[in-house]
C-alpha atoms as a PDB file:
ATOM      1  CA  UNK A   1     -70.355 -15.971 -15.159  1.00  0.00           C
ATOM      2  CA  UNK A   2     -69.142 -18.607 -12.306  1.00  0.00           C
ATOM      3  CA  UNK A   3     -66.116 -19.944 -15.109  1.00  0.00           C
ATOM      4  CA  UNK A   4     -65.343 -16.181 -15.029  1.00  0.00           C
ATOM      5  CA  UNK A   5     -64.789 -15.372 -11.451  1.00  0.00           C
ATOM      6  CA  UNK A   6     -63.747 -19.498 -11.151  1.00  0.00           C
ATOM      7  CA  UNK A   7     -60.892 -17.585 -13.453  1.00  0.00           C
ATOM      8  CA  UNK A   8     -60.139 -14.279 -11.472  1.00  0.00           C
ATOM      9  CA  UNK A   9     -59.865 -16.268  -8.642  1.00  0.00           C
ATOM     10  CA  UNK A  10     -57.425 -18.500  -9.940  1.00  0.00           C
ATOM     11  CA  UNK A  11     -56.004 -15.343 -11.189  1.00  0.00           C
ATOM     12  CA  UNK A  12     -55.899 -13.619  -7.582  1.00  0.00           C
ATOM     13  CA  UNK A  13     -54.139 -16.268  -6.225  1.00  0.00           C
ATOM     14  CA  UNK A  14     -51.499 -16.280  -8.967  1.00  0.00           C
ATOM     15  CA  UNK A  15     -50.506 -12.815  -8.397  1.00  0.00           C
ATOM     16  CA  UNK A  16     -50.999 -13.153  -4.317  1.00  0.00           C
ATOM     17  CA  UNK A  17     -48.183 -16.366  -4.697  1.00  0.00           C
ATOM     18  CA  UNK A  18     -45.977 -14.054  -7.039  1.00  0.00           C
ATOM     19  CA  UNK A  19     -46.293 -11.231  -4.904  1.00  0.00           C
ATOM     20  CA  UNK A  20     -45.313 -13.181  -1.804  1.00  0.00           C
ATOM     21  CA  UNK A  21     -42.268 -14.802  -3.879  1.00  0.00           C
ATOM     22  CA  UNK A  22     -41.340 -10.685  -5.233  1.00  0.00           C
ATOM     23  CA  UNK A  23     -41.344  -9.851  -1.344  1.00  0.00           C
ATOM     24  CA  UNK A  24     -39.546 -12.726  -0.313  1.00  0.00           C
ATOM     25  CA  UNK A  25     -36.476 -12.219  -3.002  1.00  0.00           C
ATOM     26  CA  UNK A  26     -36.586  -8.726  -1.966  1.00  0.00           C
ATOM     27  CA  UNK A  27     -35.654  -9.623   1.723  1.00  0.00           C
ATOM     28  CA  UNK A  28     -33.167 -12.267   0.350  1.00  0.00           C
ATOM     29  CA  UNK A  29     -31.460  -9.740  -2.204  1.00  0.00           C
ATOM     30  CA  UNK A  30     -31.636  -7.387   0.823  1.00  0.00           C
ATOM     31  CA  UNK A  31     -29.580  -9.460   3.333  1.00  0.00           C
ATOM     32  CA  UNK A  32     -27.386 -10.127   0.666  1.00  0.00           C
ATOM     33  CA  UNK A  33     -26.357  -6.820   0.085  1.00  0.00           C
ATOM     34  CA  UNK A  34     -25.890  -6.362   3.923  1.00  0.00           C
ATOM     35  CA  UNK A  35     -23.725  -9.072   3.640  1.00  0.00           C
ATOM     36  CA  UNK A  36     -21.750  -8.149   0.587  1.00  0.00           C
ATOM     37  CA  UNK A  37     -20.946  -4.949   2.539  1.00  0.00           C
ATOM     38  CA  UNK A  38     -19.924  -6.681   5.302  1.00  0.00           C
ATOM     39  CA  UNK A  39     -17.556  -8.681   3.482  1.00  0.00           C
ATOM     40  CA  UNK A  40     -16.442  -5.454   1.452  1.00  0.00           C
ATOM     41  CA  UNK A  41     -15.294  -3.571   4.786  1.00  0.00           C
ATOM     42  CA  UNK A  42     -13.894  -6.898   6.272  1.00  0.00           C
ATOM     43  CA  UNK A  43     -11.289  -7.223   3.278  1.00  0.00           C
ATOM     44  CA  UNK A  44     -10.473  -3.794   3.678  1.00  0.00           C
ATOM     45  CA  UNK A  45      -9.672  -4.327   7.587  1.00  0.00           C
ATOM     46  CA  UNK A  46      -7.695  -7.004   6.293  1.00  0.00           C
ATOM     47  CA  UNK A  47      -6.078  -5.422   3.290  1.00  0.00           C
ATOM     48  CA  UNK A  48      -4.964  -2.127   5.809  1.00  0.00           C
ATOM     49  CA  UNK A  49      -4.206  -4.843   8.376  1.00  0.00           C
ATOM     50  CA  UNK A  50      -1.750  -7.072   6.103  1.00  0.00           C
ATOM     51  CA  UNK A  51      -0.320  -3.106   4.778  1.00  0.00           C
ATOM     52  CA  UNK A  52       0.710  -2.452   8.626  1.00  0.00           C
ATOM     53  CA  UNK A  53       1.904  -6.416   9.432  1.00  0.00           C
ATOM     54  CA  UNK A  54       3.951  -5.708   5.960  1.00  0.00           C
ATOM     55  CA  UNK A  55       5.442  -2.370   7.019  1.00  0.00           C
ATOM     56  CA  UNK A  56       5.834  -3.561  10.536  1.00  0.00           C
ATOM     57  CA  UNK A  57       8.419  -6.719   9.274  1.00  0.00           C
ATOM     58  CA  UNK A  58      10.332  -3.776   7.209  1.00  0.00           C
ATOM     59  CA  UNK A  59      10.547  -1.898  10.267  1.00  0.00           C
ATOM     60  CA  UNK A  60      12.048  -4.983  11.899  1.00  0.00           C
ATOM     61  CA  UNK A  61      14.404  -6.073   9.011  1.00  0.00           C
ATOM     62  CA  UNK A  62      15.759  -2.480   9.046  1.00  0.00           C
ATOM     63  CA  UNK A  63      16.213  -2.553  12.835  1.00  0.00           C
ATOM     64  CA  UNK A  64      17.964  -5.955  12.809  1.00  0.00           C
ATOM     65  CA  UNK A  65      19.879  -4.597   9.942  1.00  0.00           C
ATOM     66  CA  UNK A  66      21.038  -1.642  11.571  1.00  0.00           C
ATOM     67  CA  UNK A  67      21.530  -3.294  14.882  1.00  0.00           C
ATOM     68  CA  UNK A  68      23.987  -6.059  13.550  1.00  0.00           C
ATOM     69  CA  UNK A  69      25.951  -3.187  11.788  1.00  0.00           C
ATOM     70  CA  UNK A  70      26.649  -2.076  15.354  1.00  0.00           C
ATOM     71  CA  UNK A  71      27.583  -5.057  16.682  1.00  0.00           C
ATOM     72  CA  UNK A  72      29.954  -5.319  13.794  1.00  0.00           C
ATOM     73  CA  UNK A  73      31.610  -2.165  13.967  1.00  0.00           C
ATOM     74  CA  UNK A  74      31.477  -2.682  18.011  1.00  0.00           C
ATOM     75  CA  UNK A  75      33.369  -5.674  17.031  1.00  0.00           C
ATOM     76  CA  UNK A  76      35.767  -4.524  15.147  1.00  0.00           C
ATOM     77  CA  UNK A  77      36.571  -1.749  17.562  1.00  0.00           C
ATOM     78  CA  UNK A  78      37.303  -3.848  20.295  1.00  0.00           C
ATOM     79  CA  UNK A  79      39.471  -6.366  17.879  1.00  0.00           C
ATOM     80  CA  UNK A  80      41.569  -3.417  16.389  1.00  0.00           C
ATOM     81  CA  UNK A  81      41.661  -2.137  20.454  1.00  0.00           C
ATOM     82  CA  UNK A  82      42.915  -5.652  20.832  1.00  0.00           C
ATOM     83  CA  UNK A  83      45.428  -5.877  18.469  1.00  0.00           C
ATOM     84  CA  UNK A  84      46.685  -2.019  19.221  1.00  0.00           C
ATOM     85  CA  UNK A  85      46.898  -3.219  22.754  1.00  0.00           C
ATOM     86  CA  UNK A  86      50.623  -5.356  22.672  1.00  0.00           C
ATOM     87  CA  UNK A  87      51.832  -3.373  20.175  1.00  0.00           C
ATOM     88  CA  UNK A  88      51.629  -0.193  22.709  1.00  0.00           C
ATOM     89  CA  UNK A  89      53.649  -2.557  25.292  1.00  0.00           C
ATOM     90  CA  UNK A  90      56.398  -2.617  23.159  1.00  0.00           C
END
């Protein structure tokens, strides 16, 4: 009788030790979710955040673009204004 509840005890305190290790990789497997989730929504902040850096440096380019085509044809206004010019004189 006393080797048999020597051997639920031992038993009990098995399944008290696994039941405290269950609970504790519960928690951890919890806050690793959390953080999984975390890192989820933080790549797509950074993923909508490199789409508008990449459409803002298109944006740029097209304005540079567009604004050294003026200068050009600003340019070559005022050269073909200055070449016009001593020819009217004559």
């Amino acid at each position: 009788m006393d080797e048999v509840f020597s051997f639920l005890e031992l038993i009990r305190e098995e399944l008290e030790e696994l039941l405290r290790e269950n609970a504790s990789l519960k928690e951890q497997l919890s806050r690793a979710d959390e953080q999984i989730k975390e890192y989820h929504n933080m790549e797509a902040t950074l993923r909508e955040t490199l789409i508008t850096a990449q459409q803002m440096v298109e944006e740029y380019k097209s304005n540079a673009r567009k604004e050294a085509e003026l200068l050009i044809k600003e340019a070559e206004l005022k050269a073909d204004a200055v070449i016009k010019e001593p020819r009217k004189r004559w």
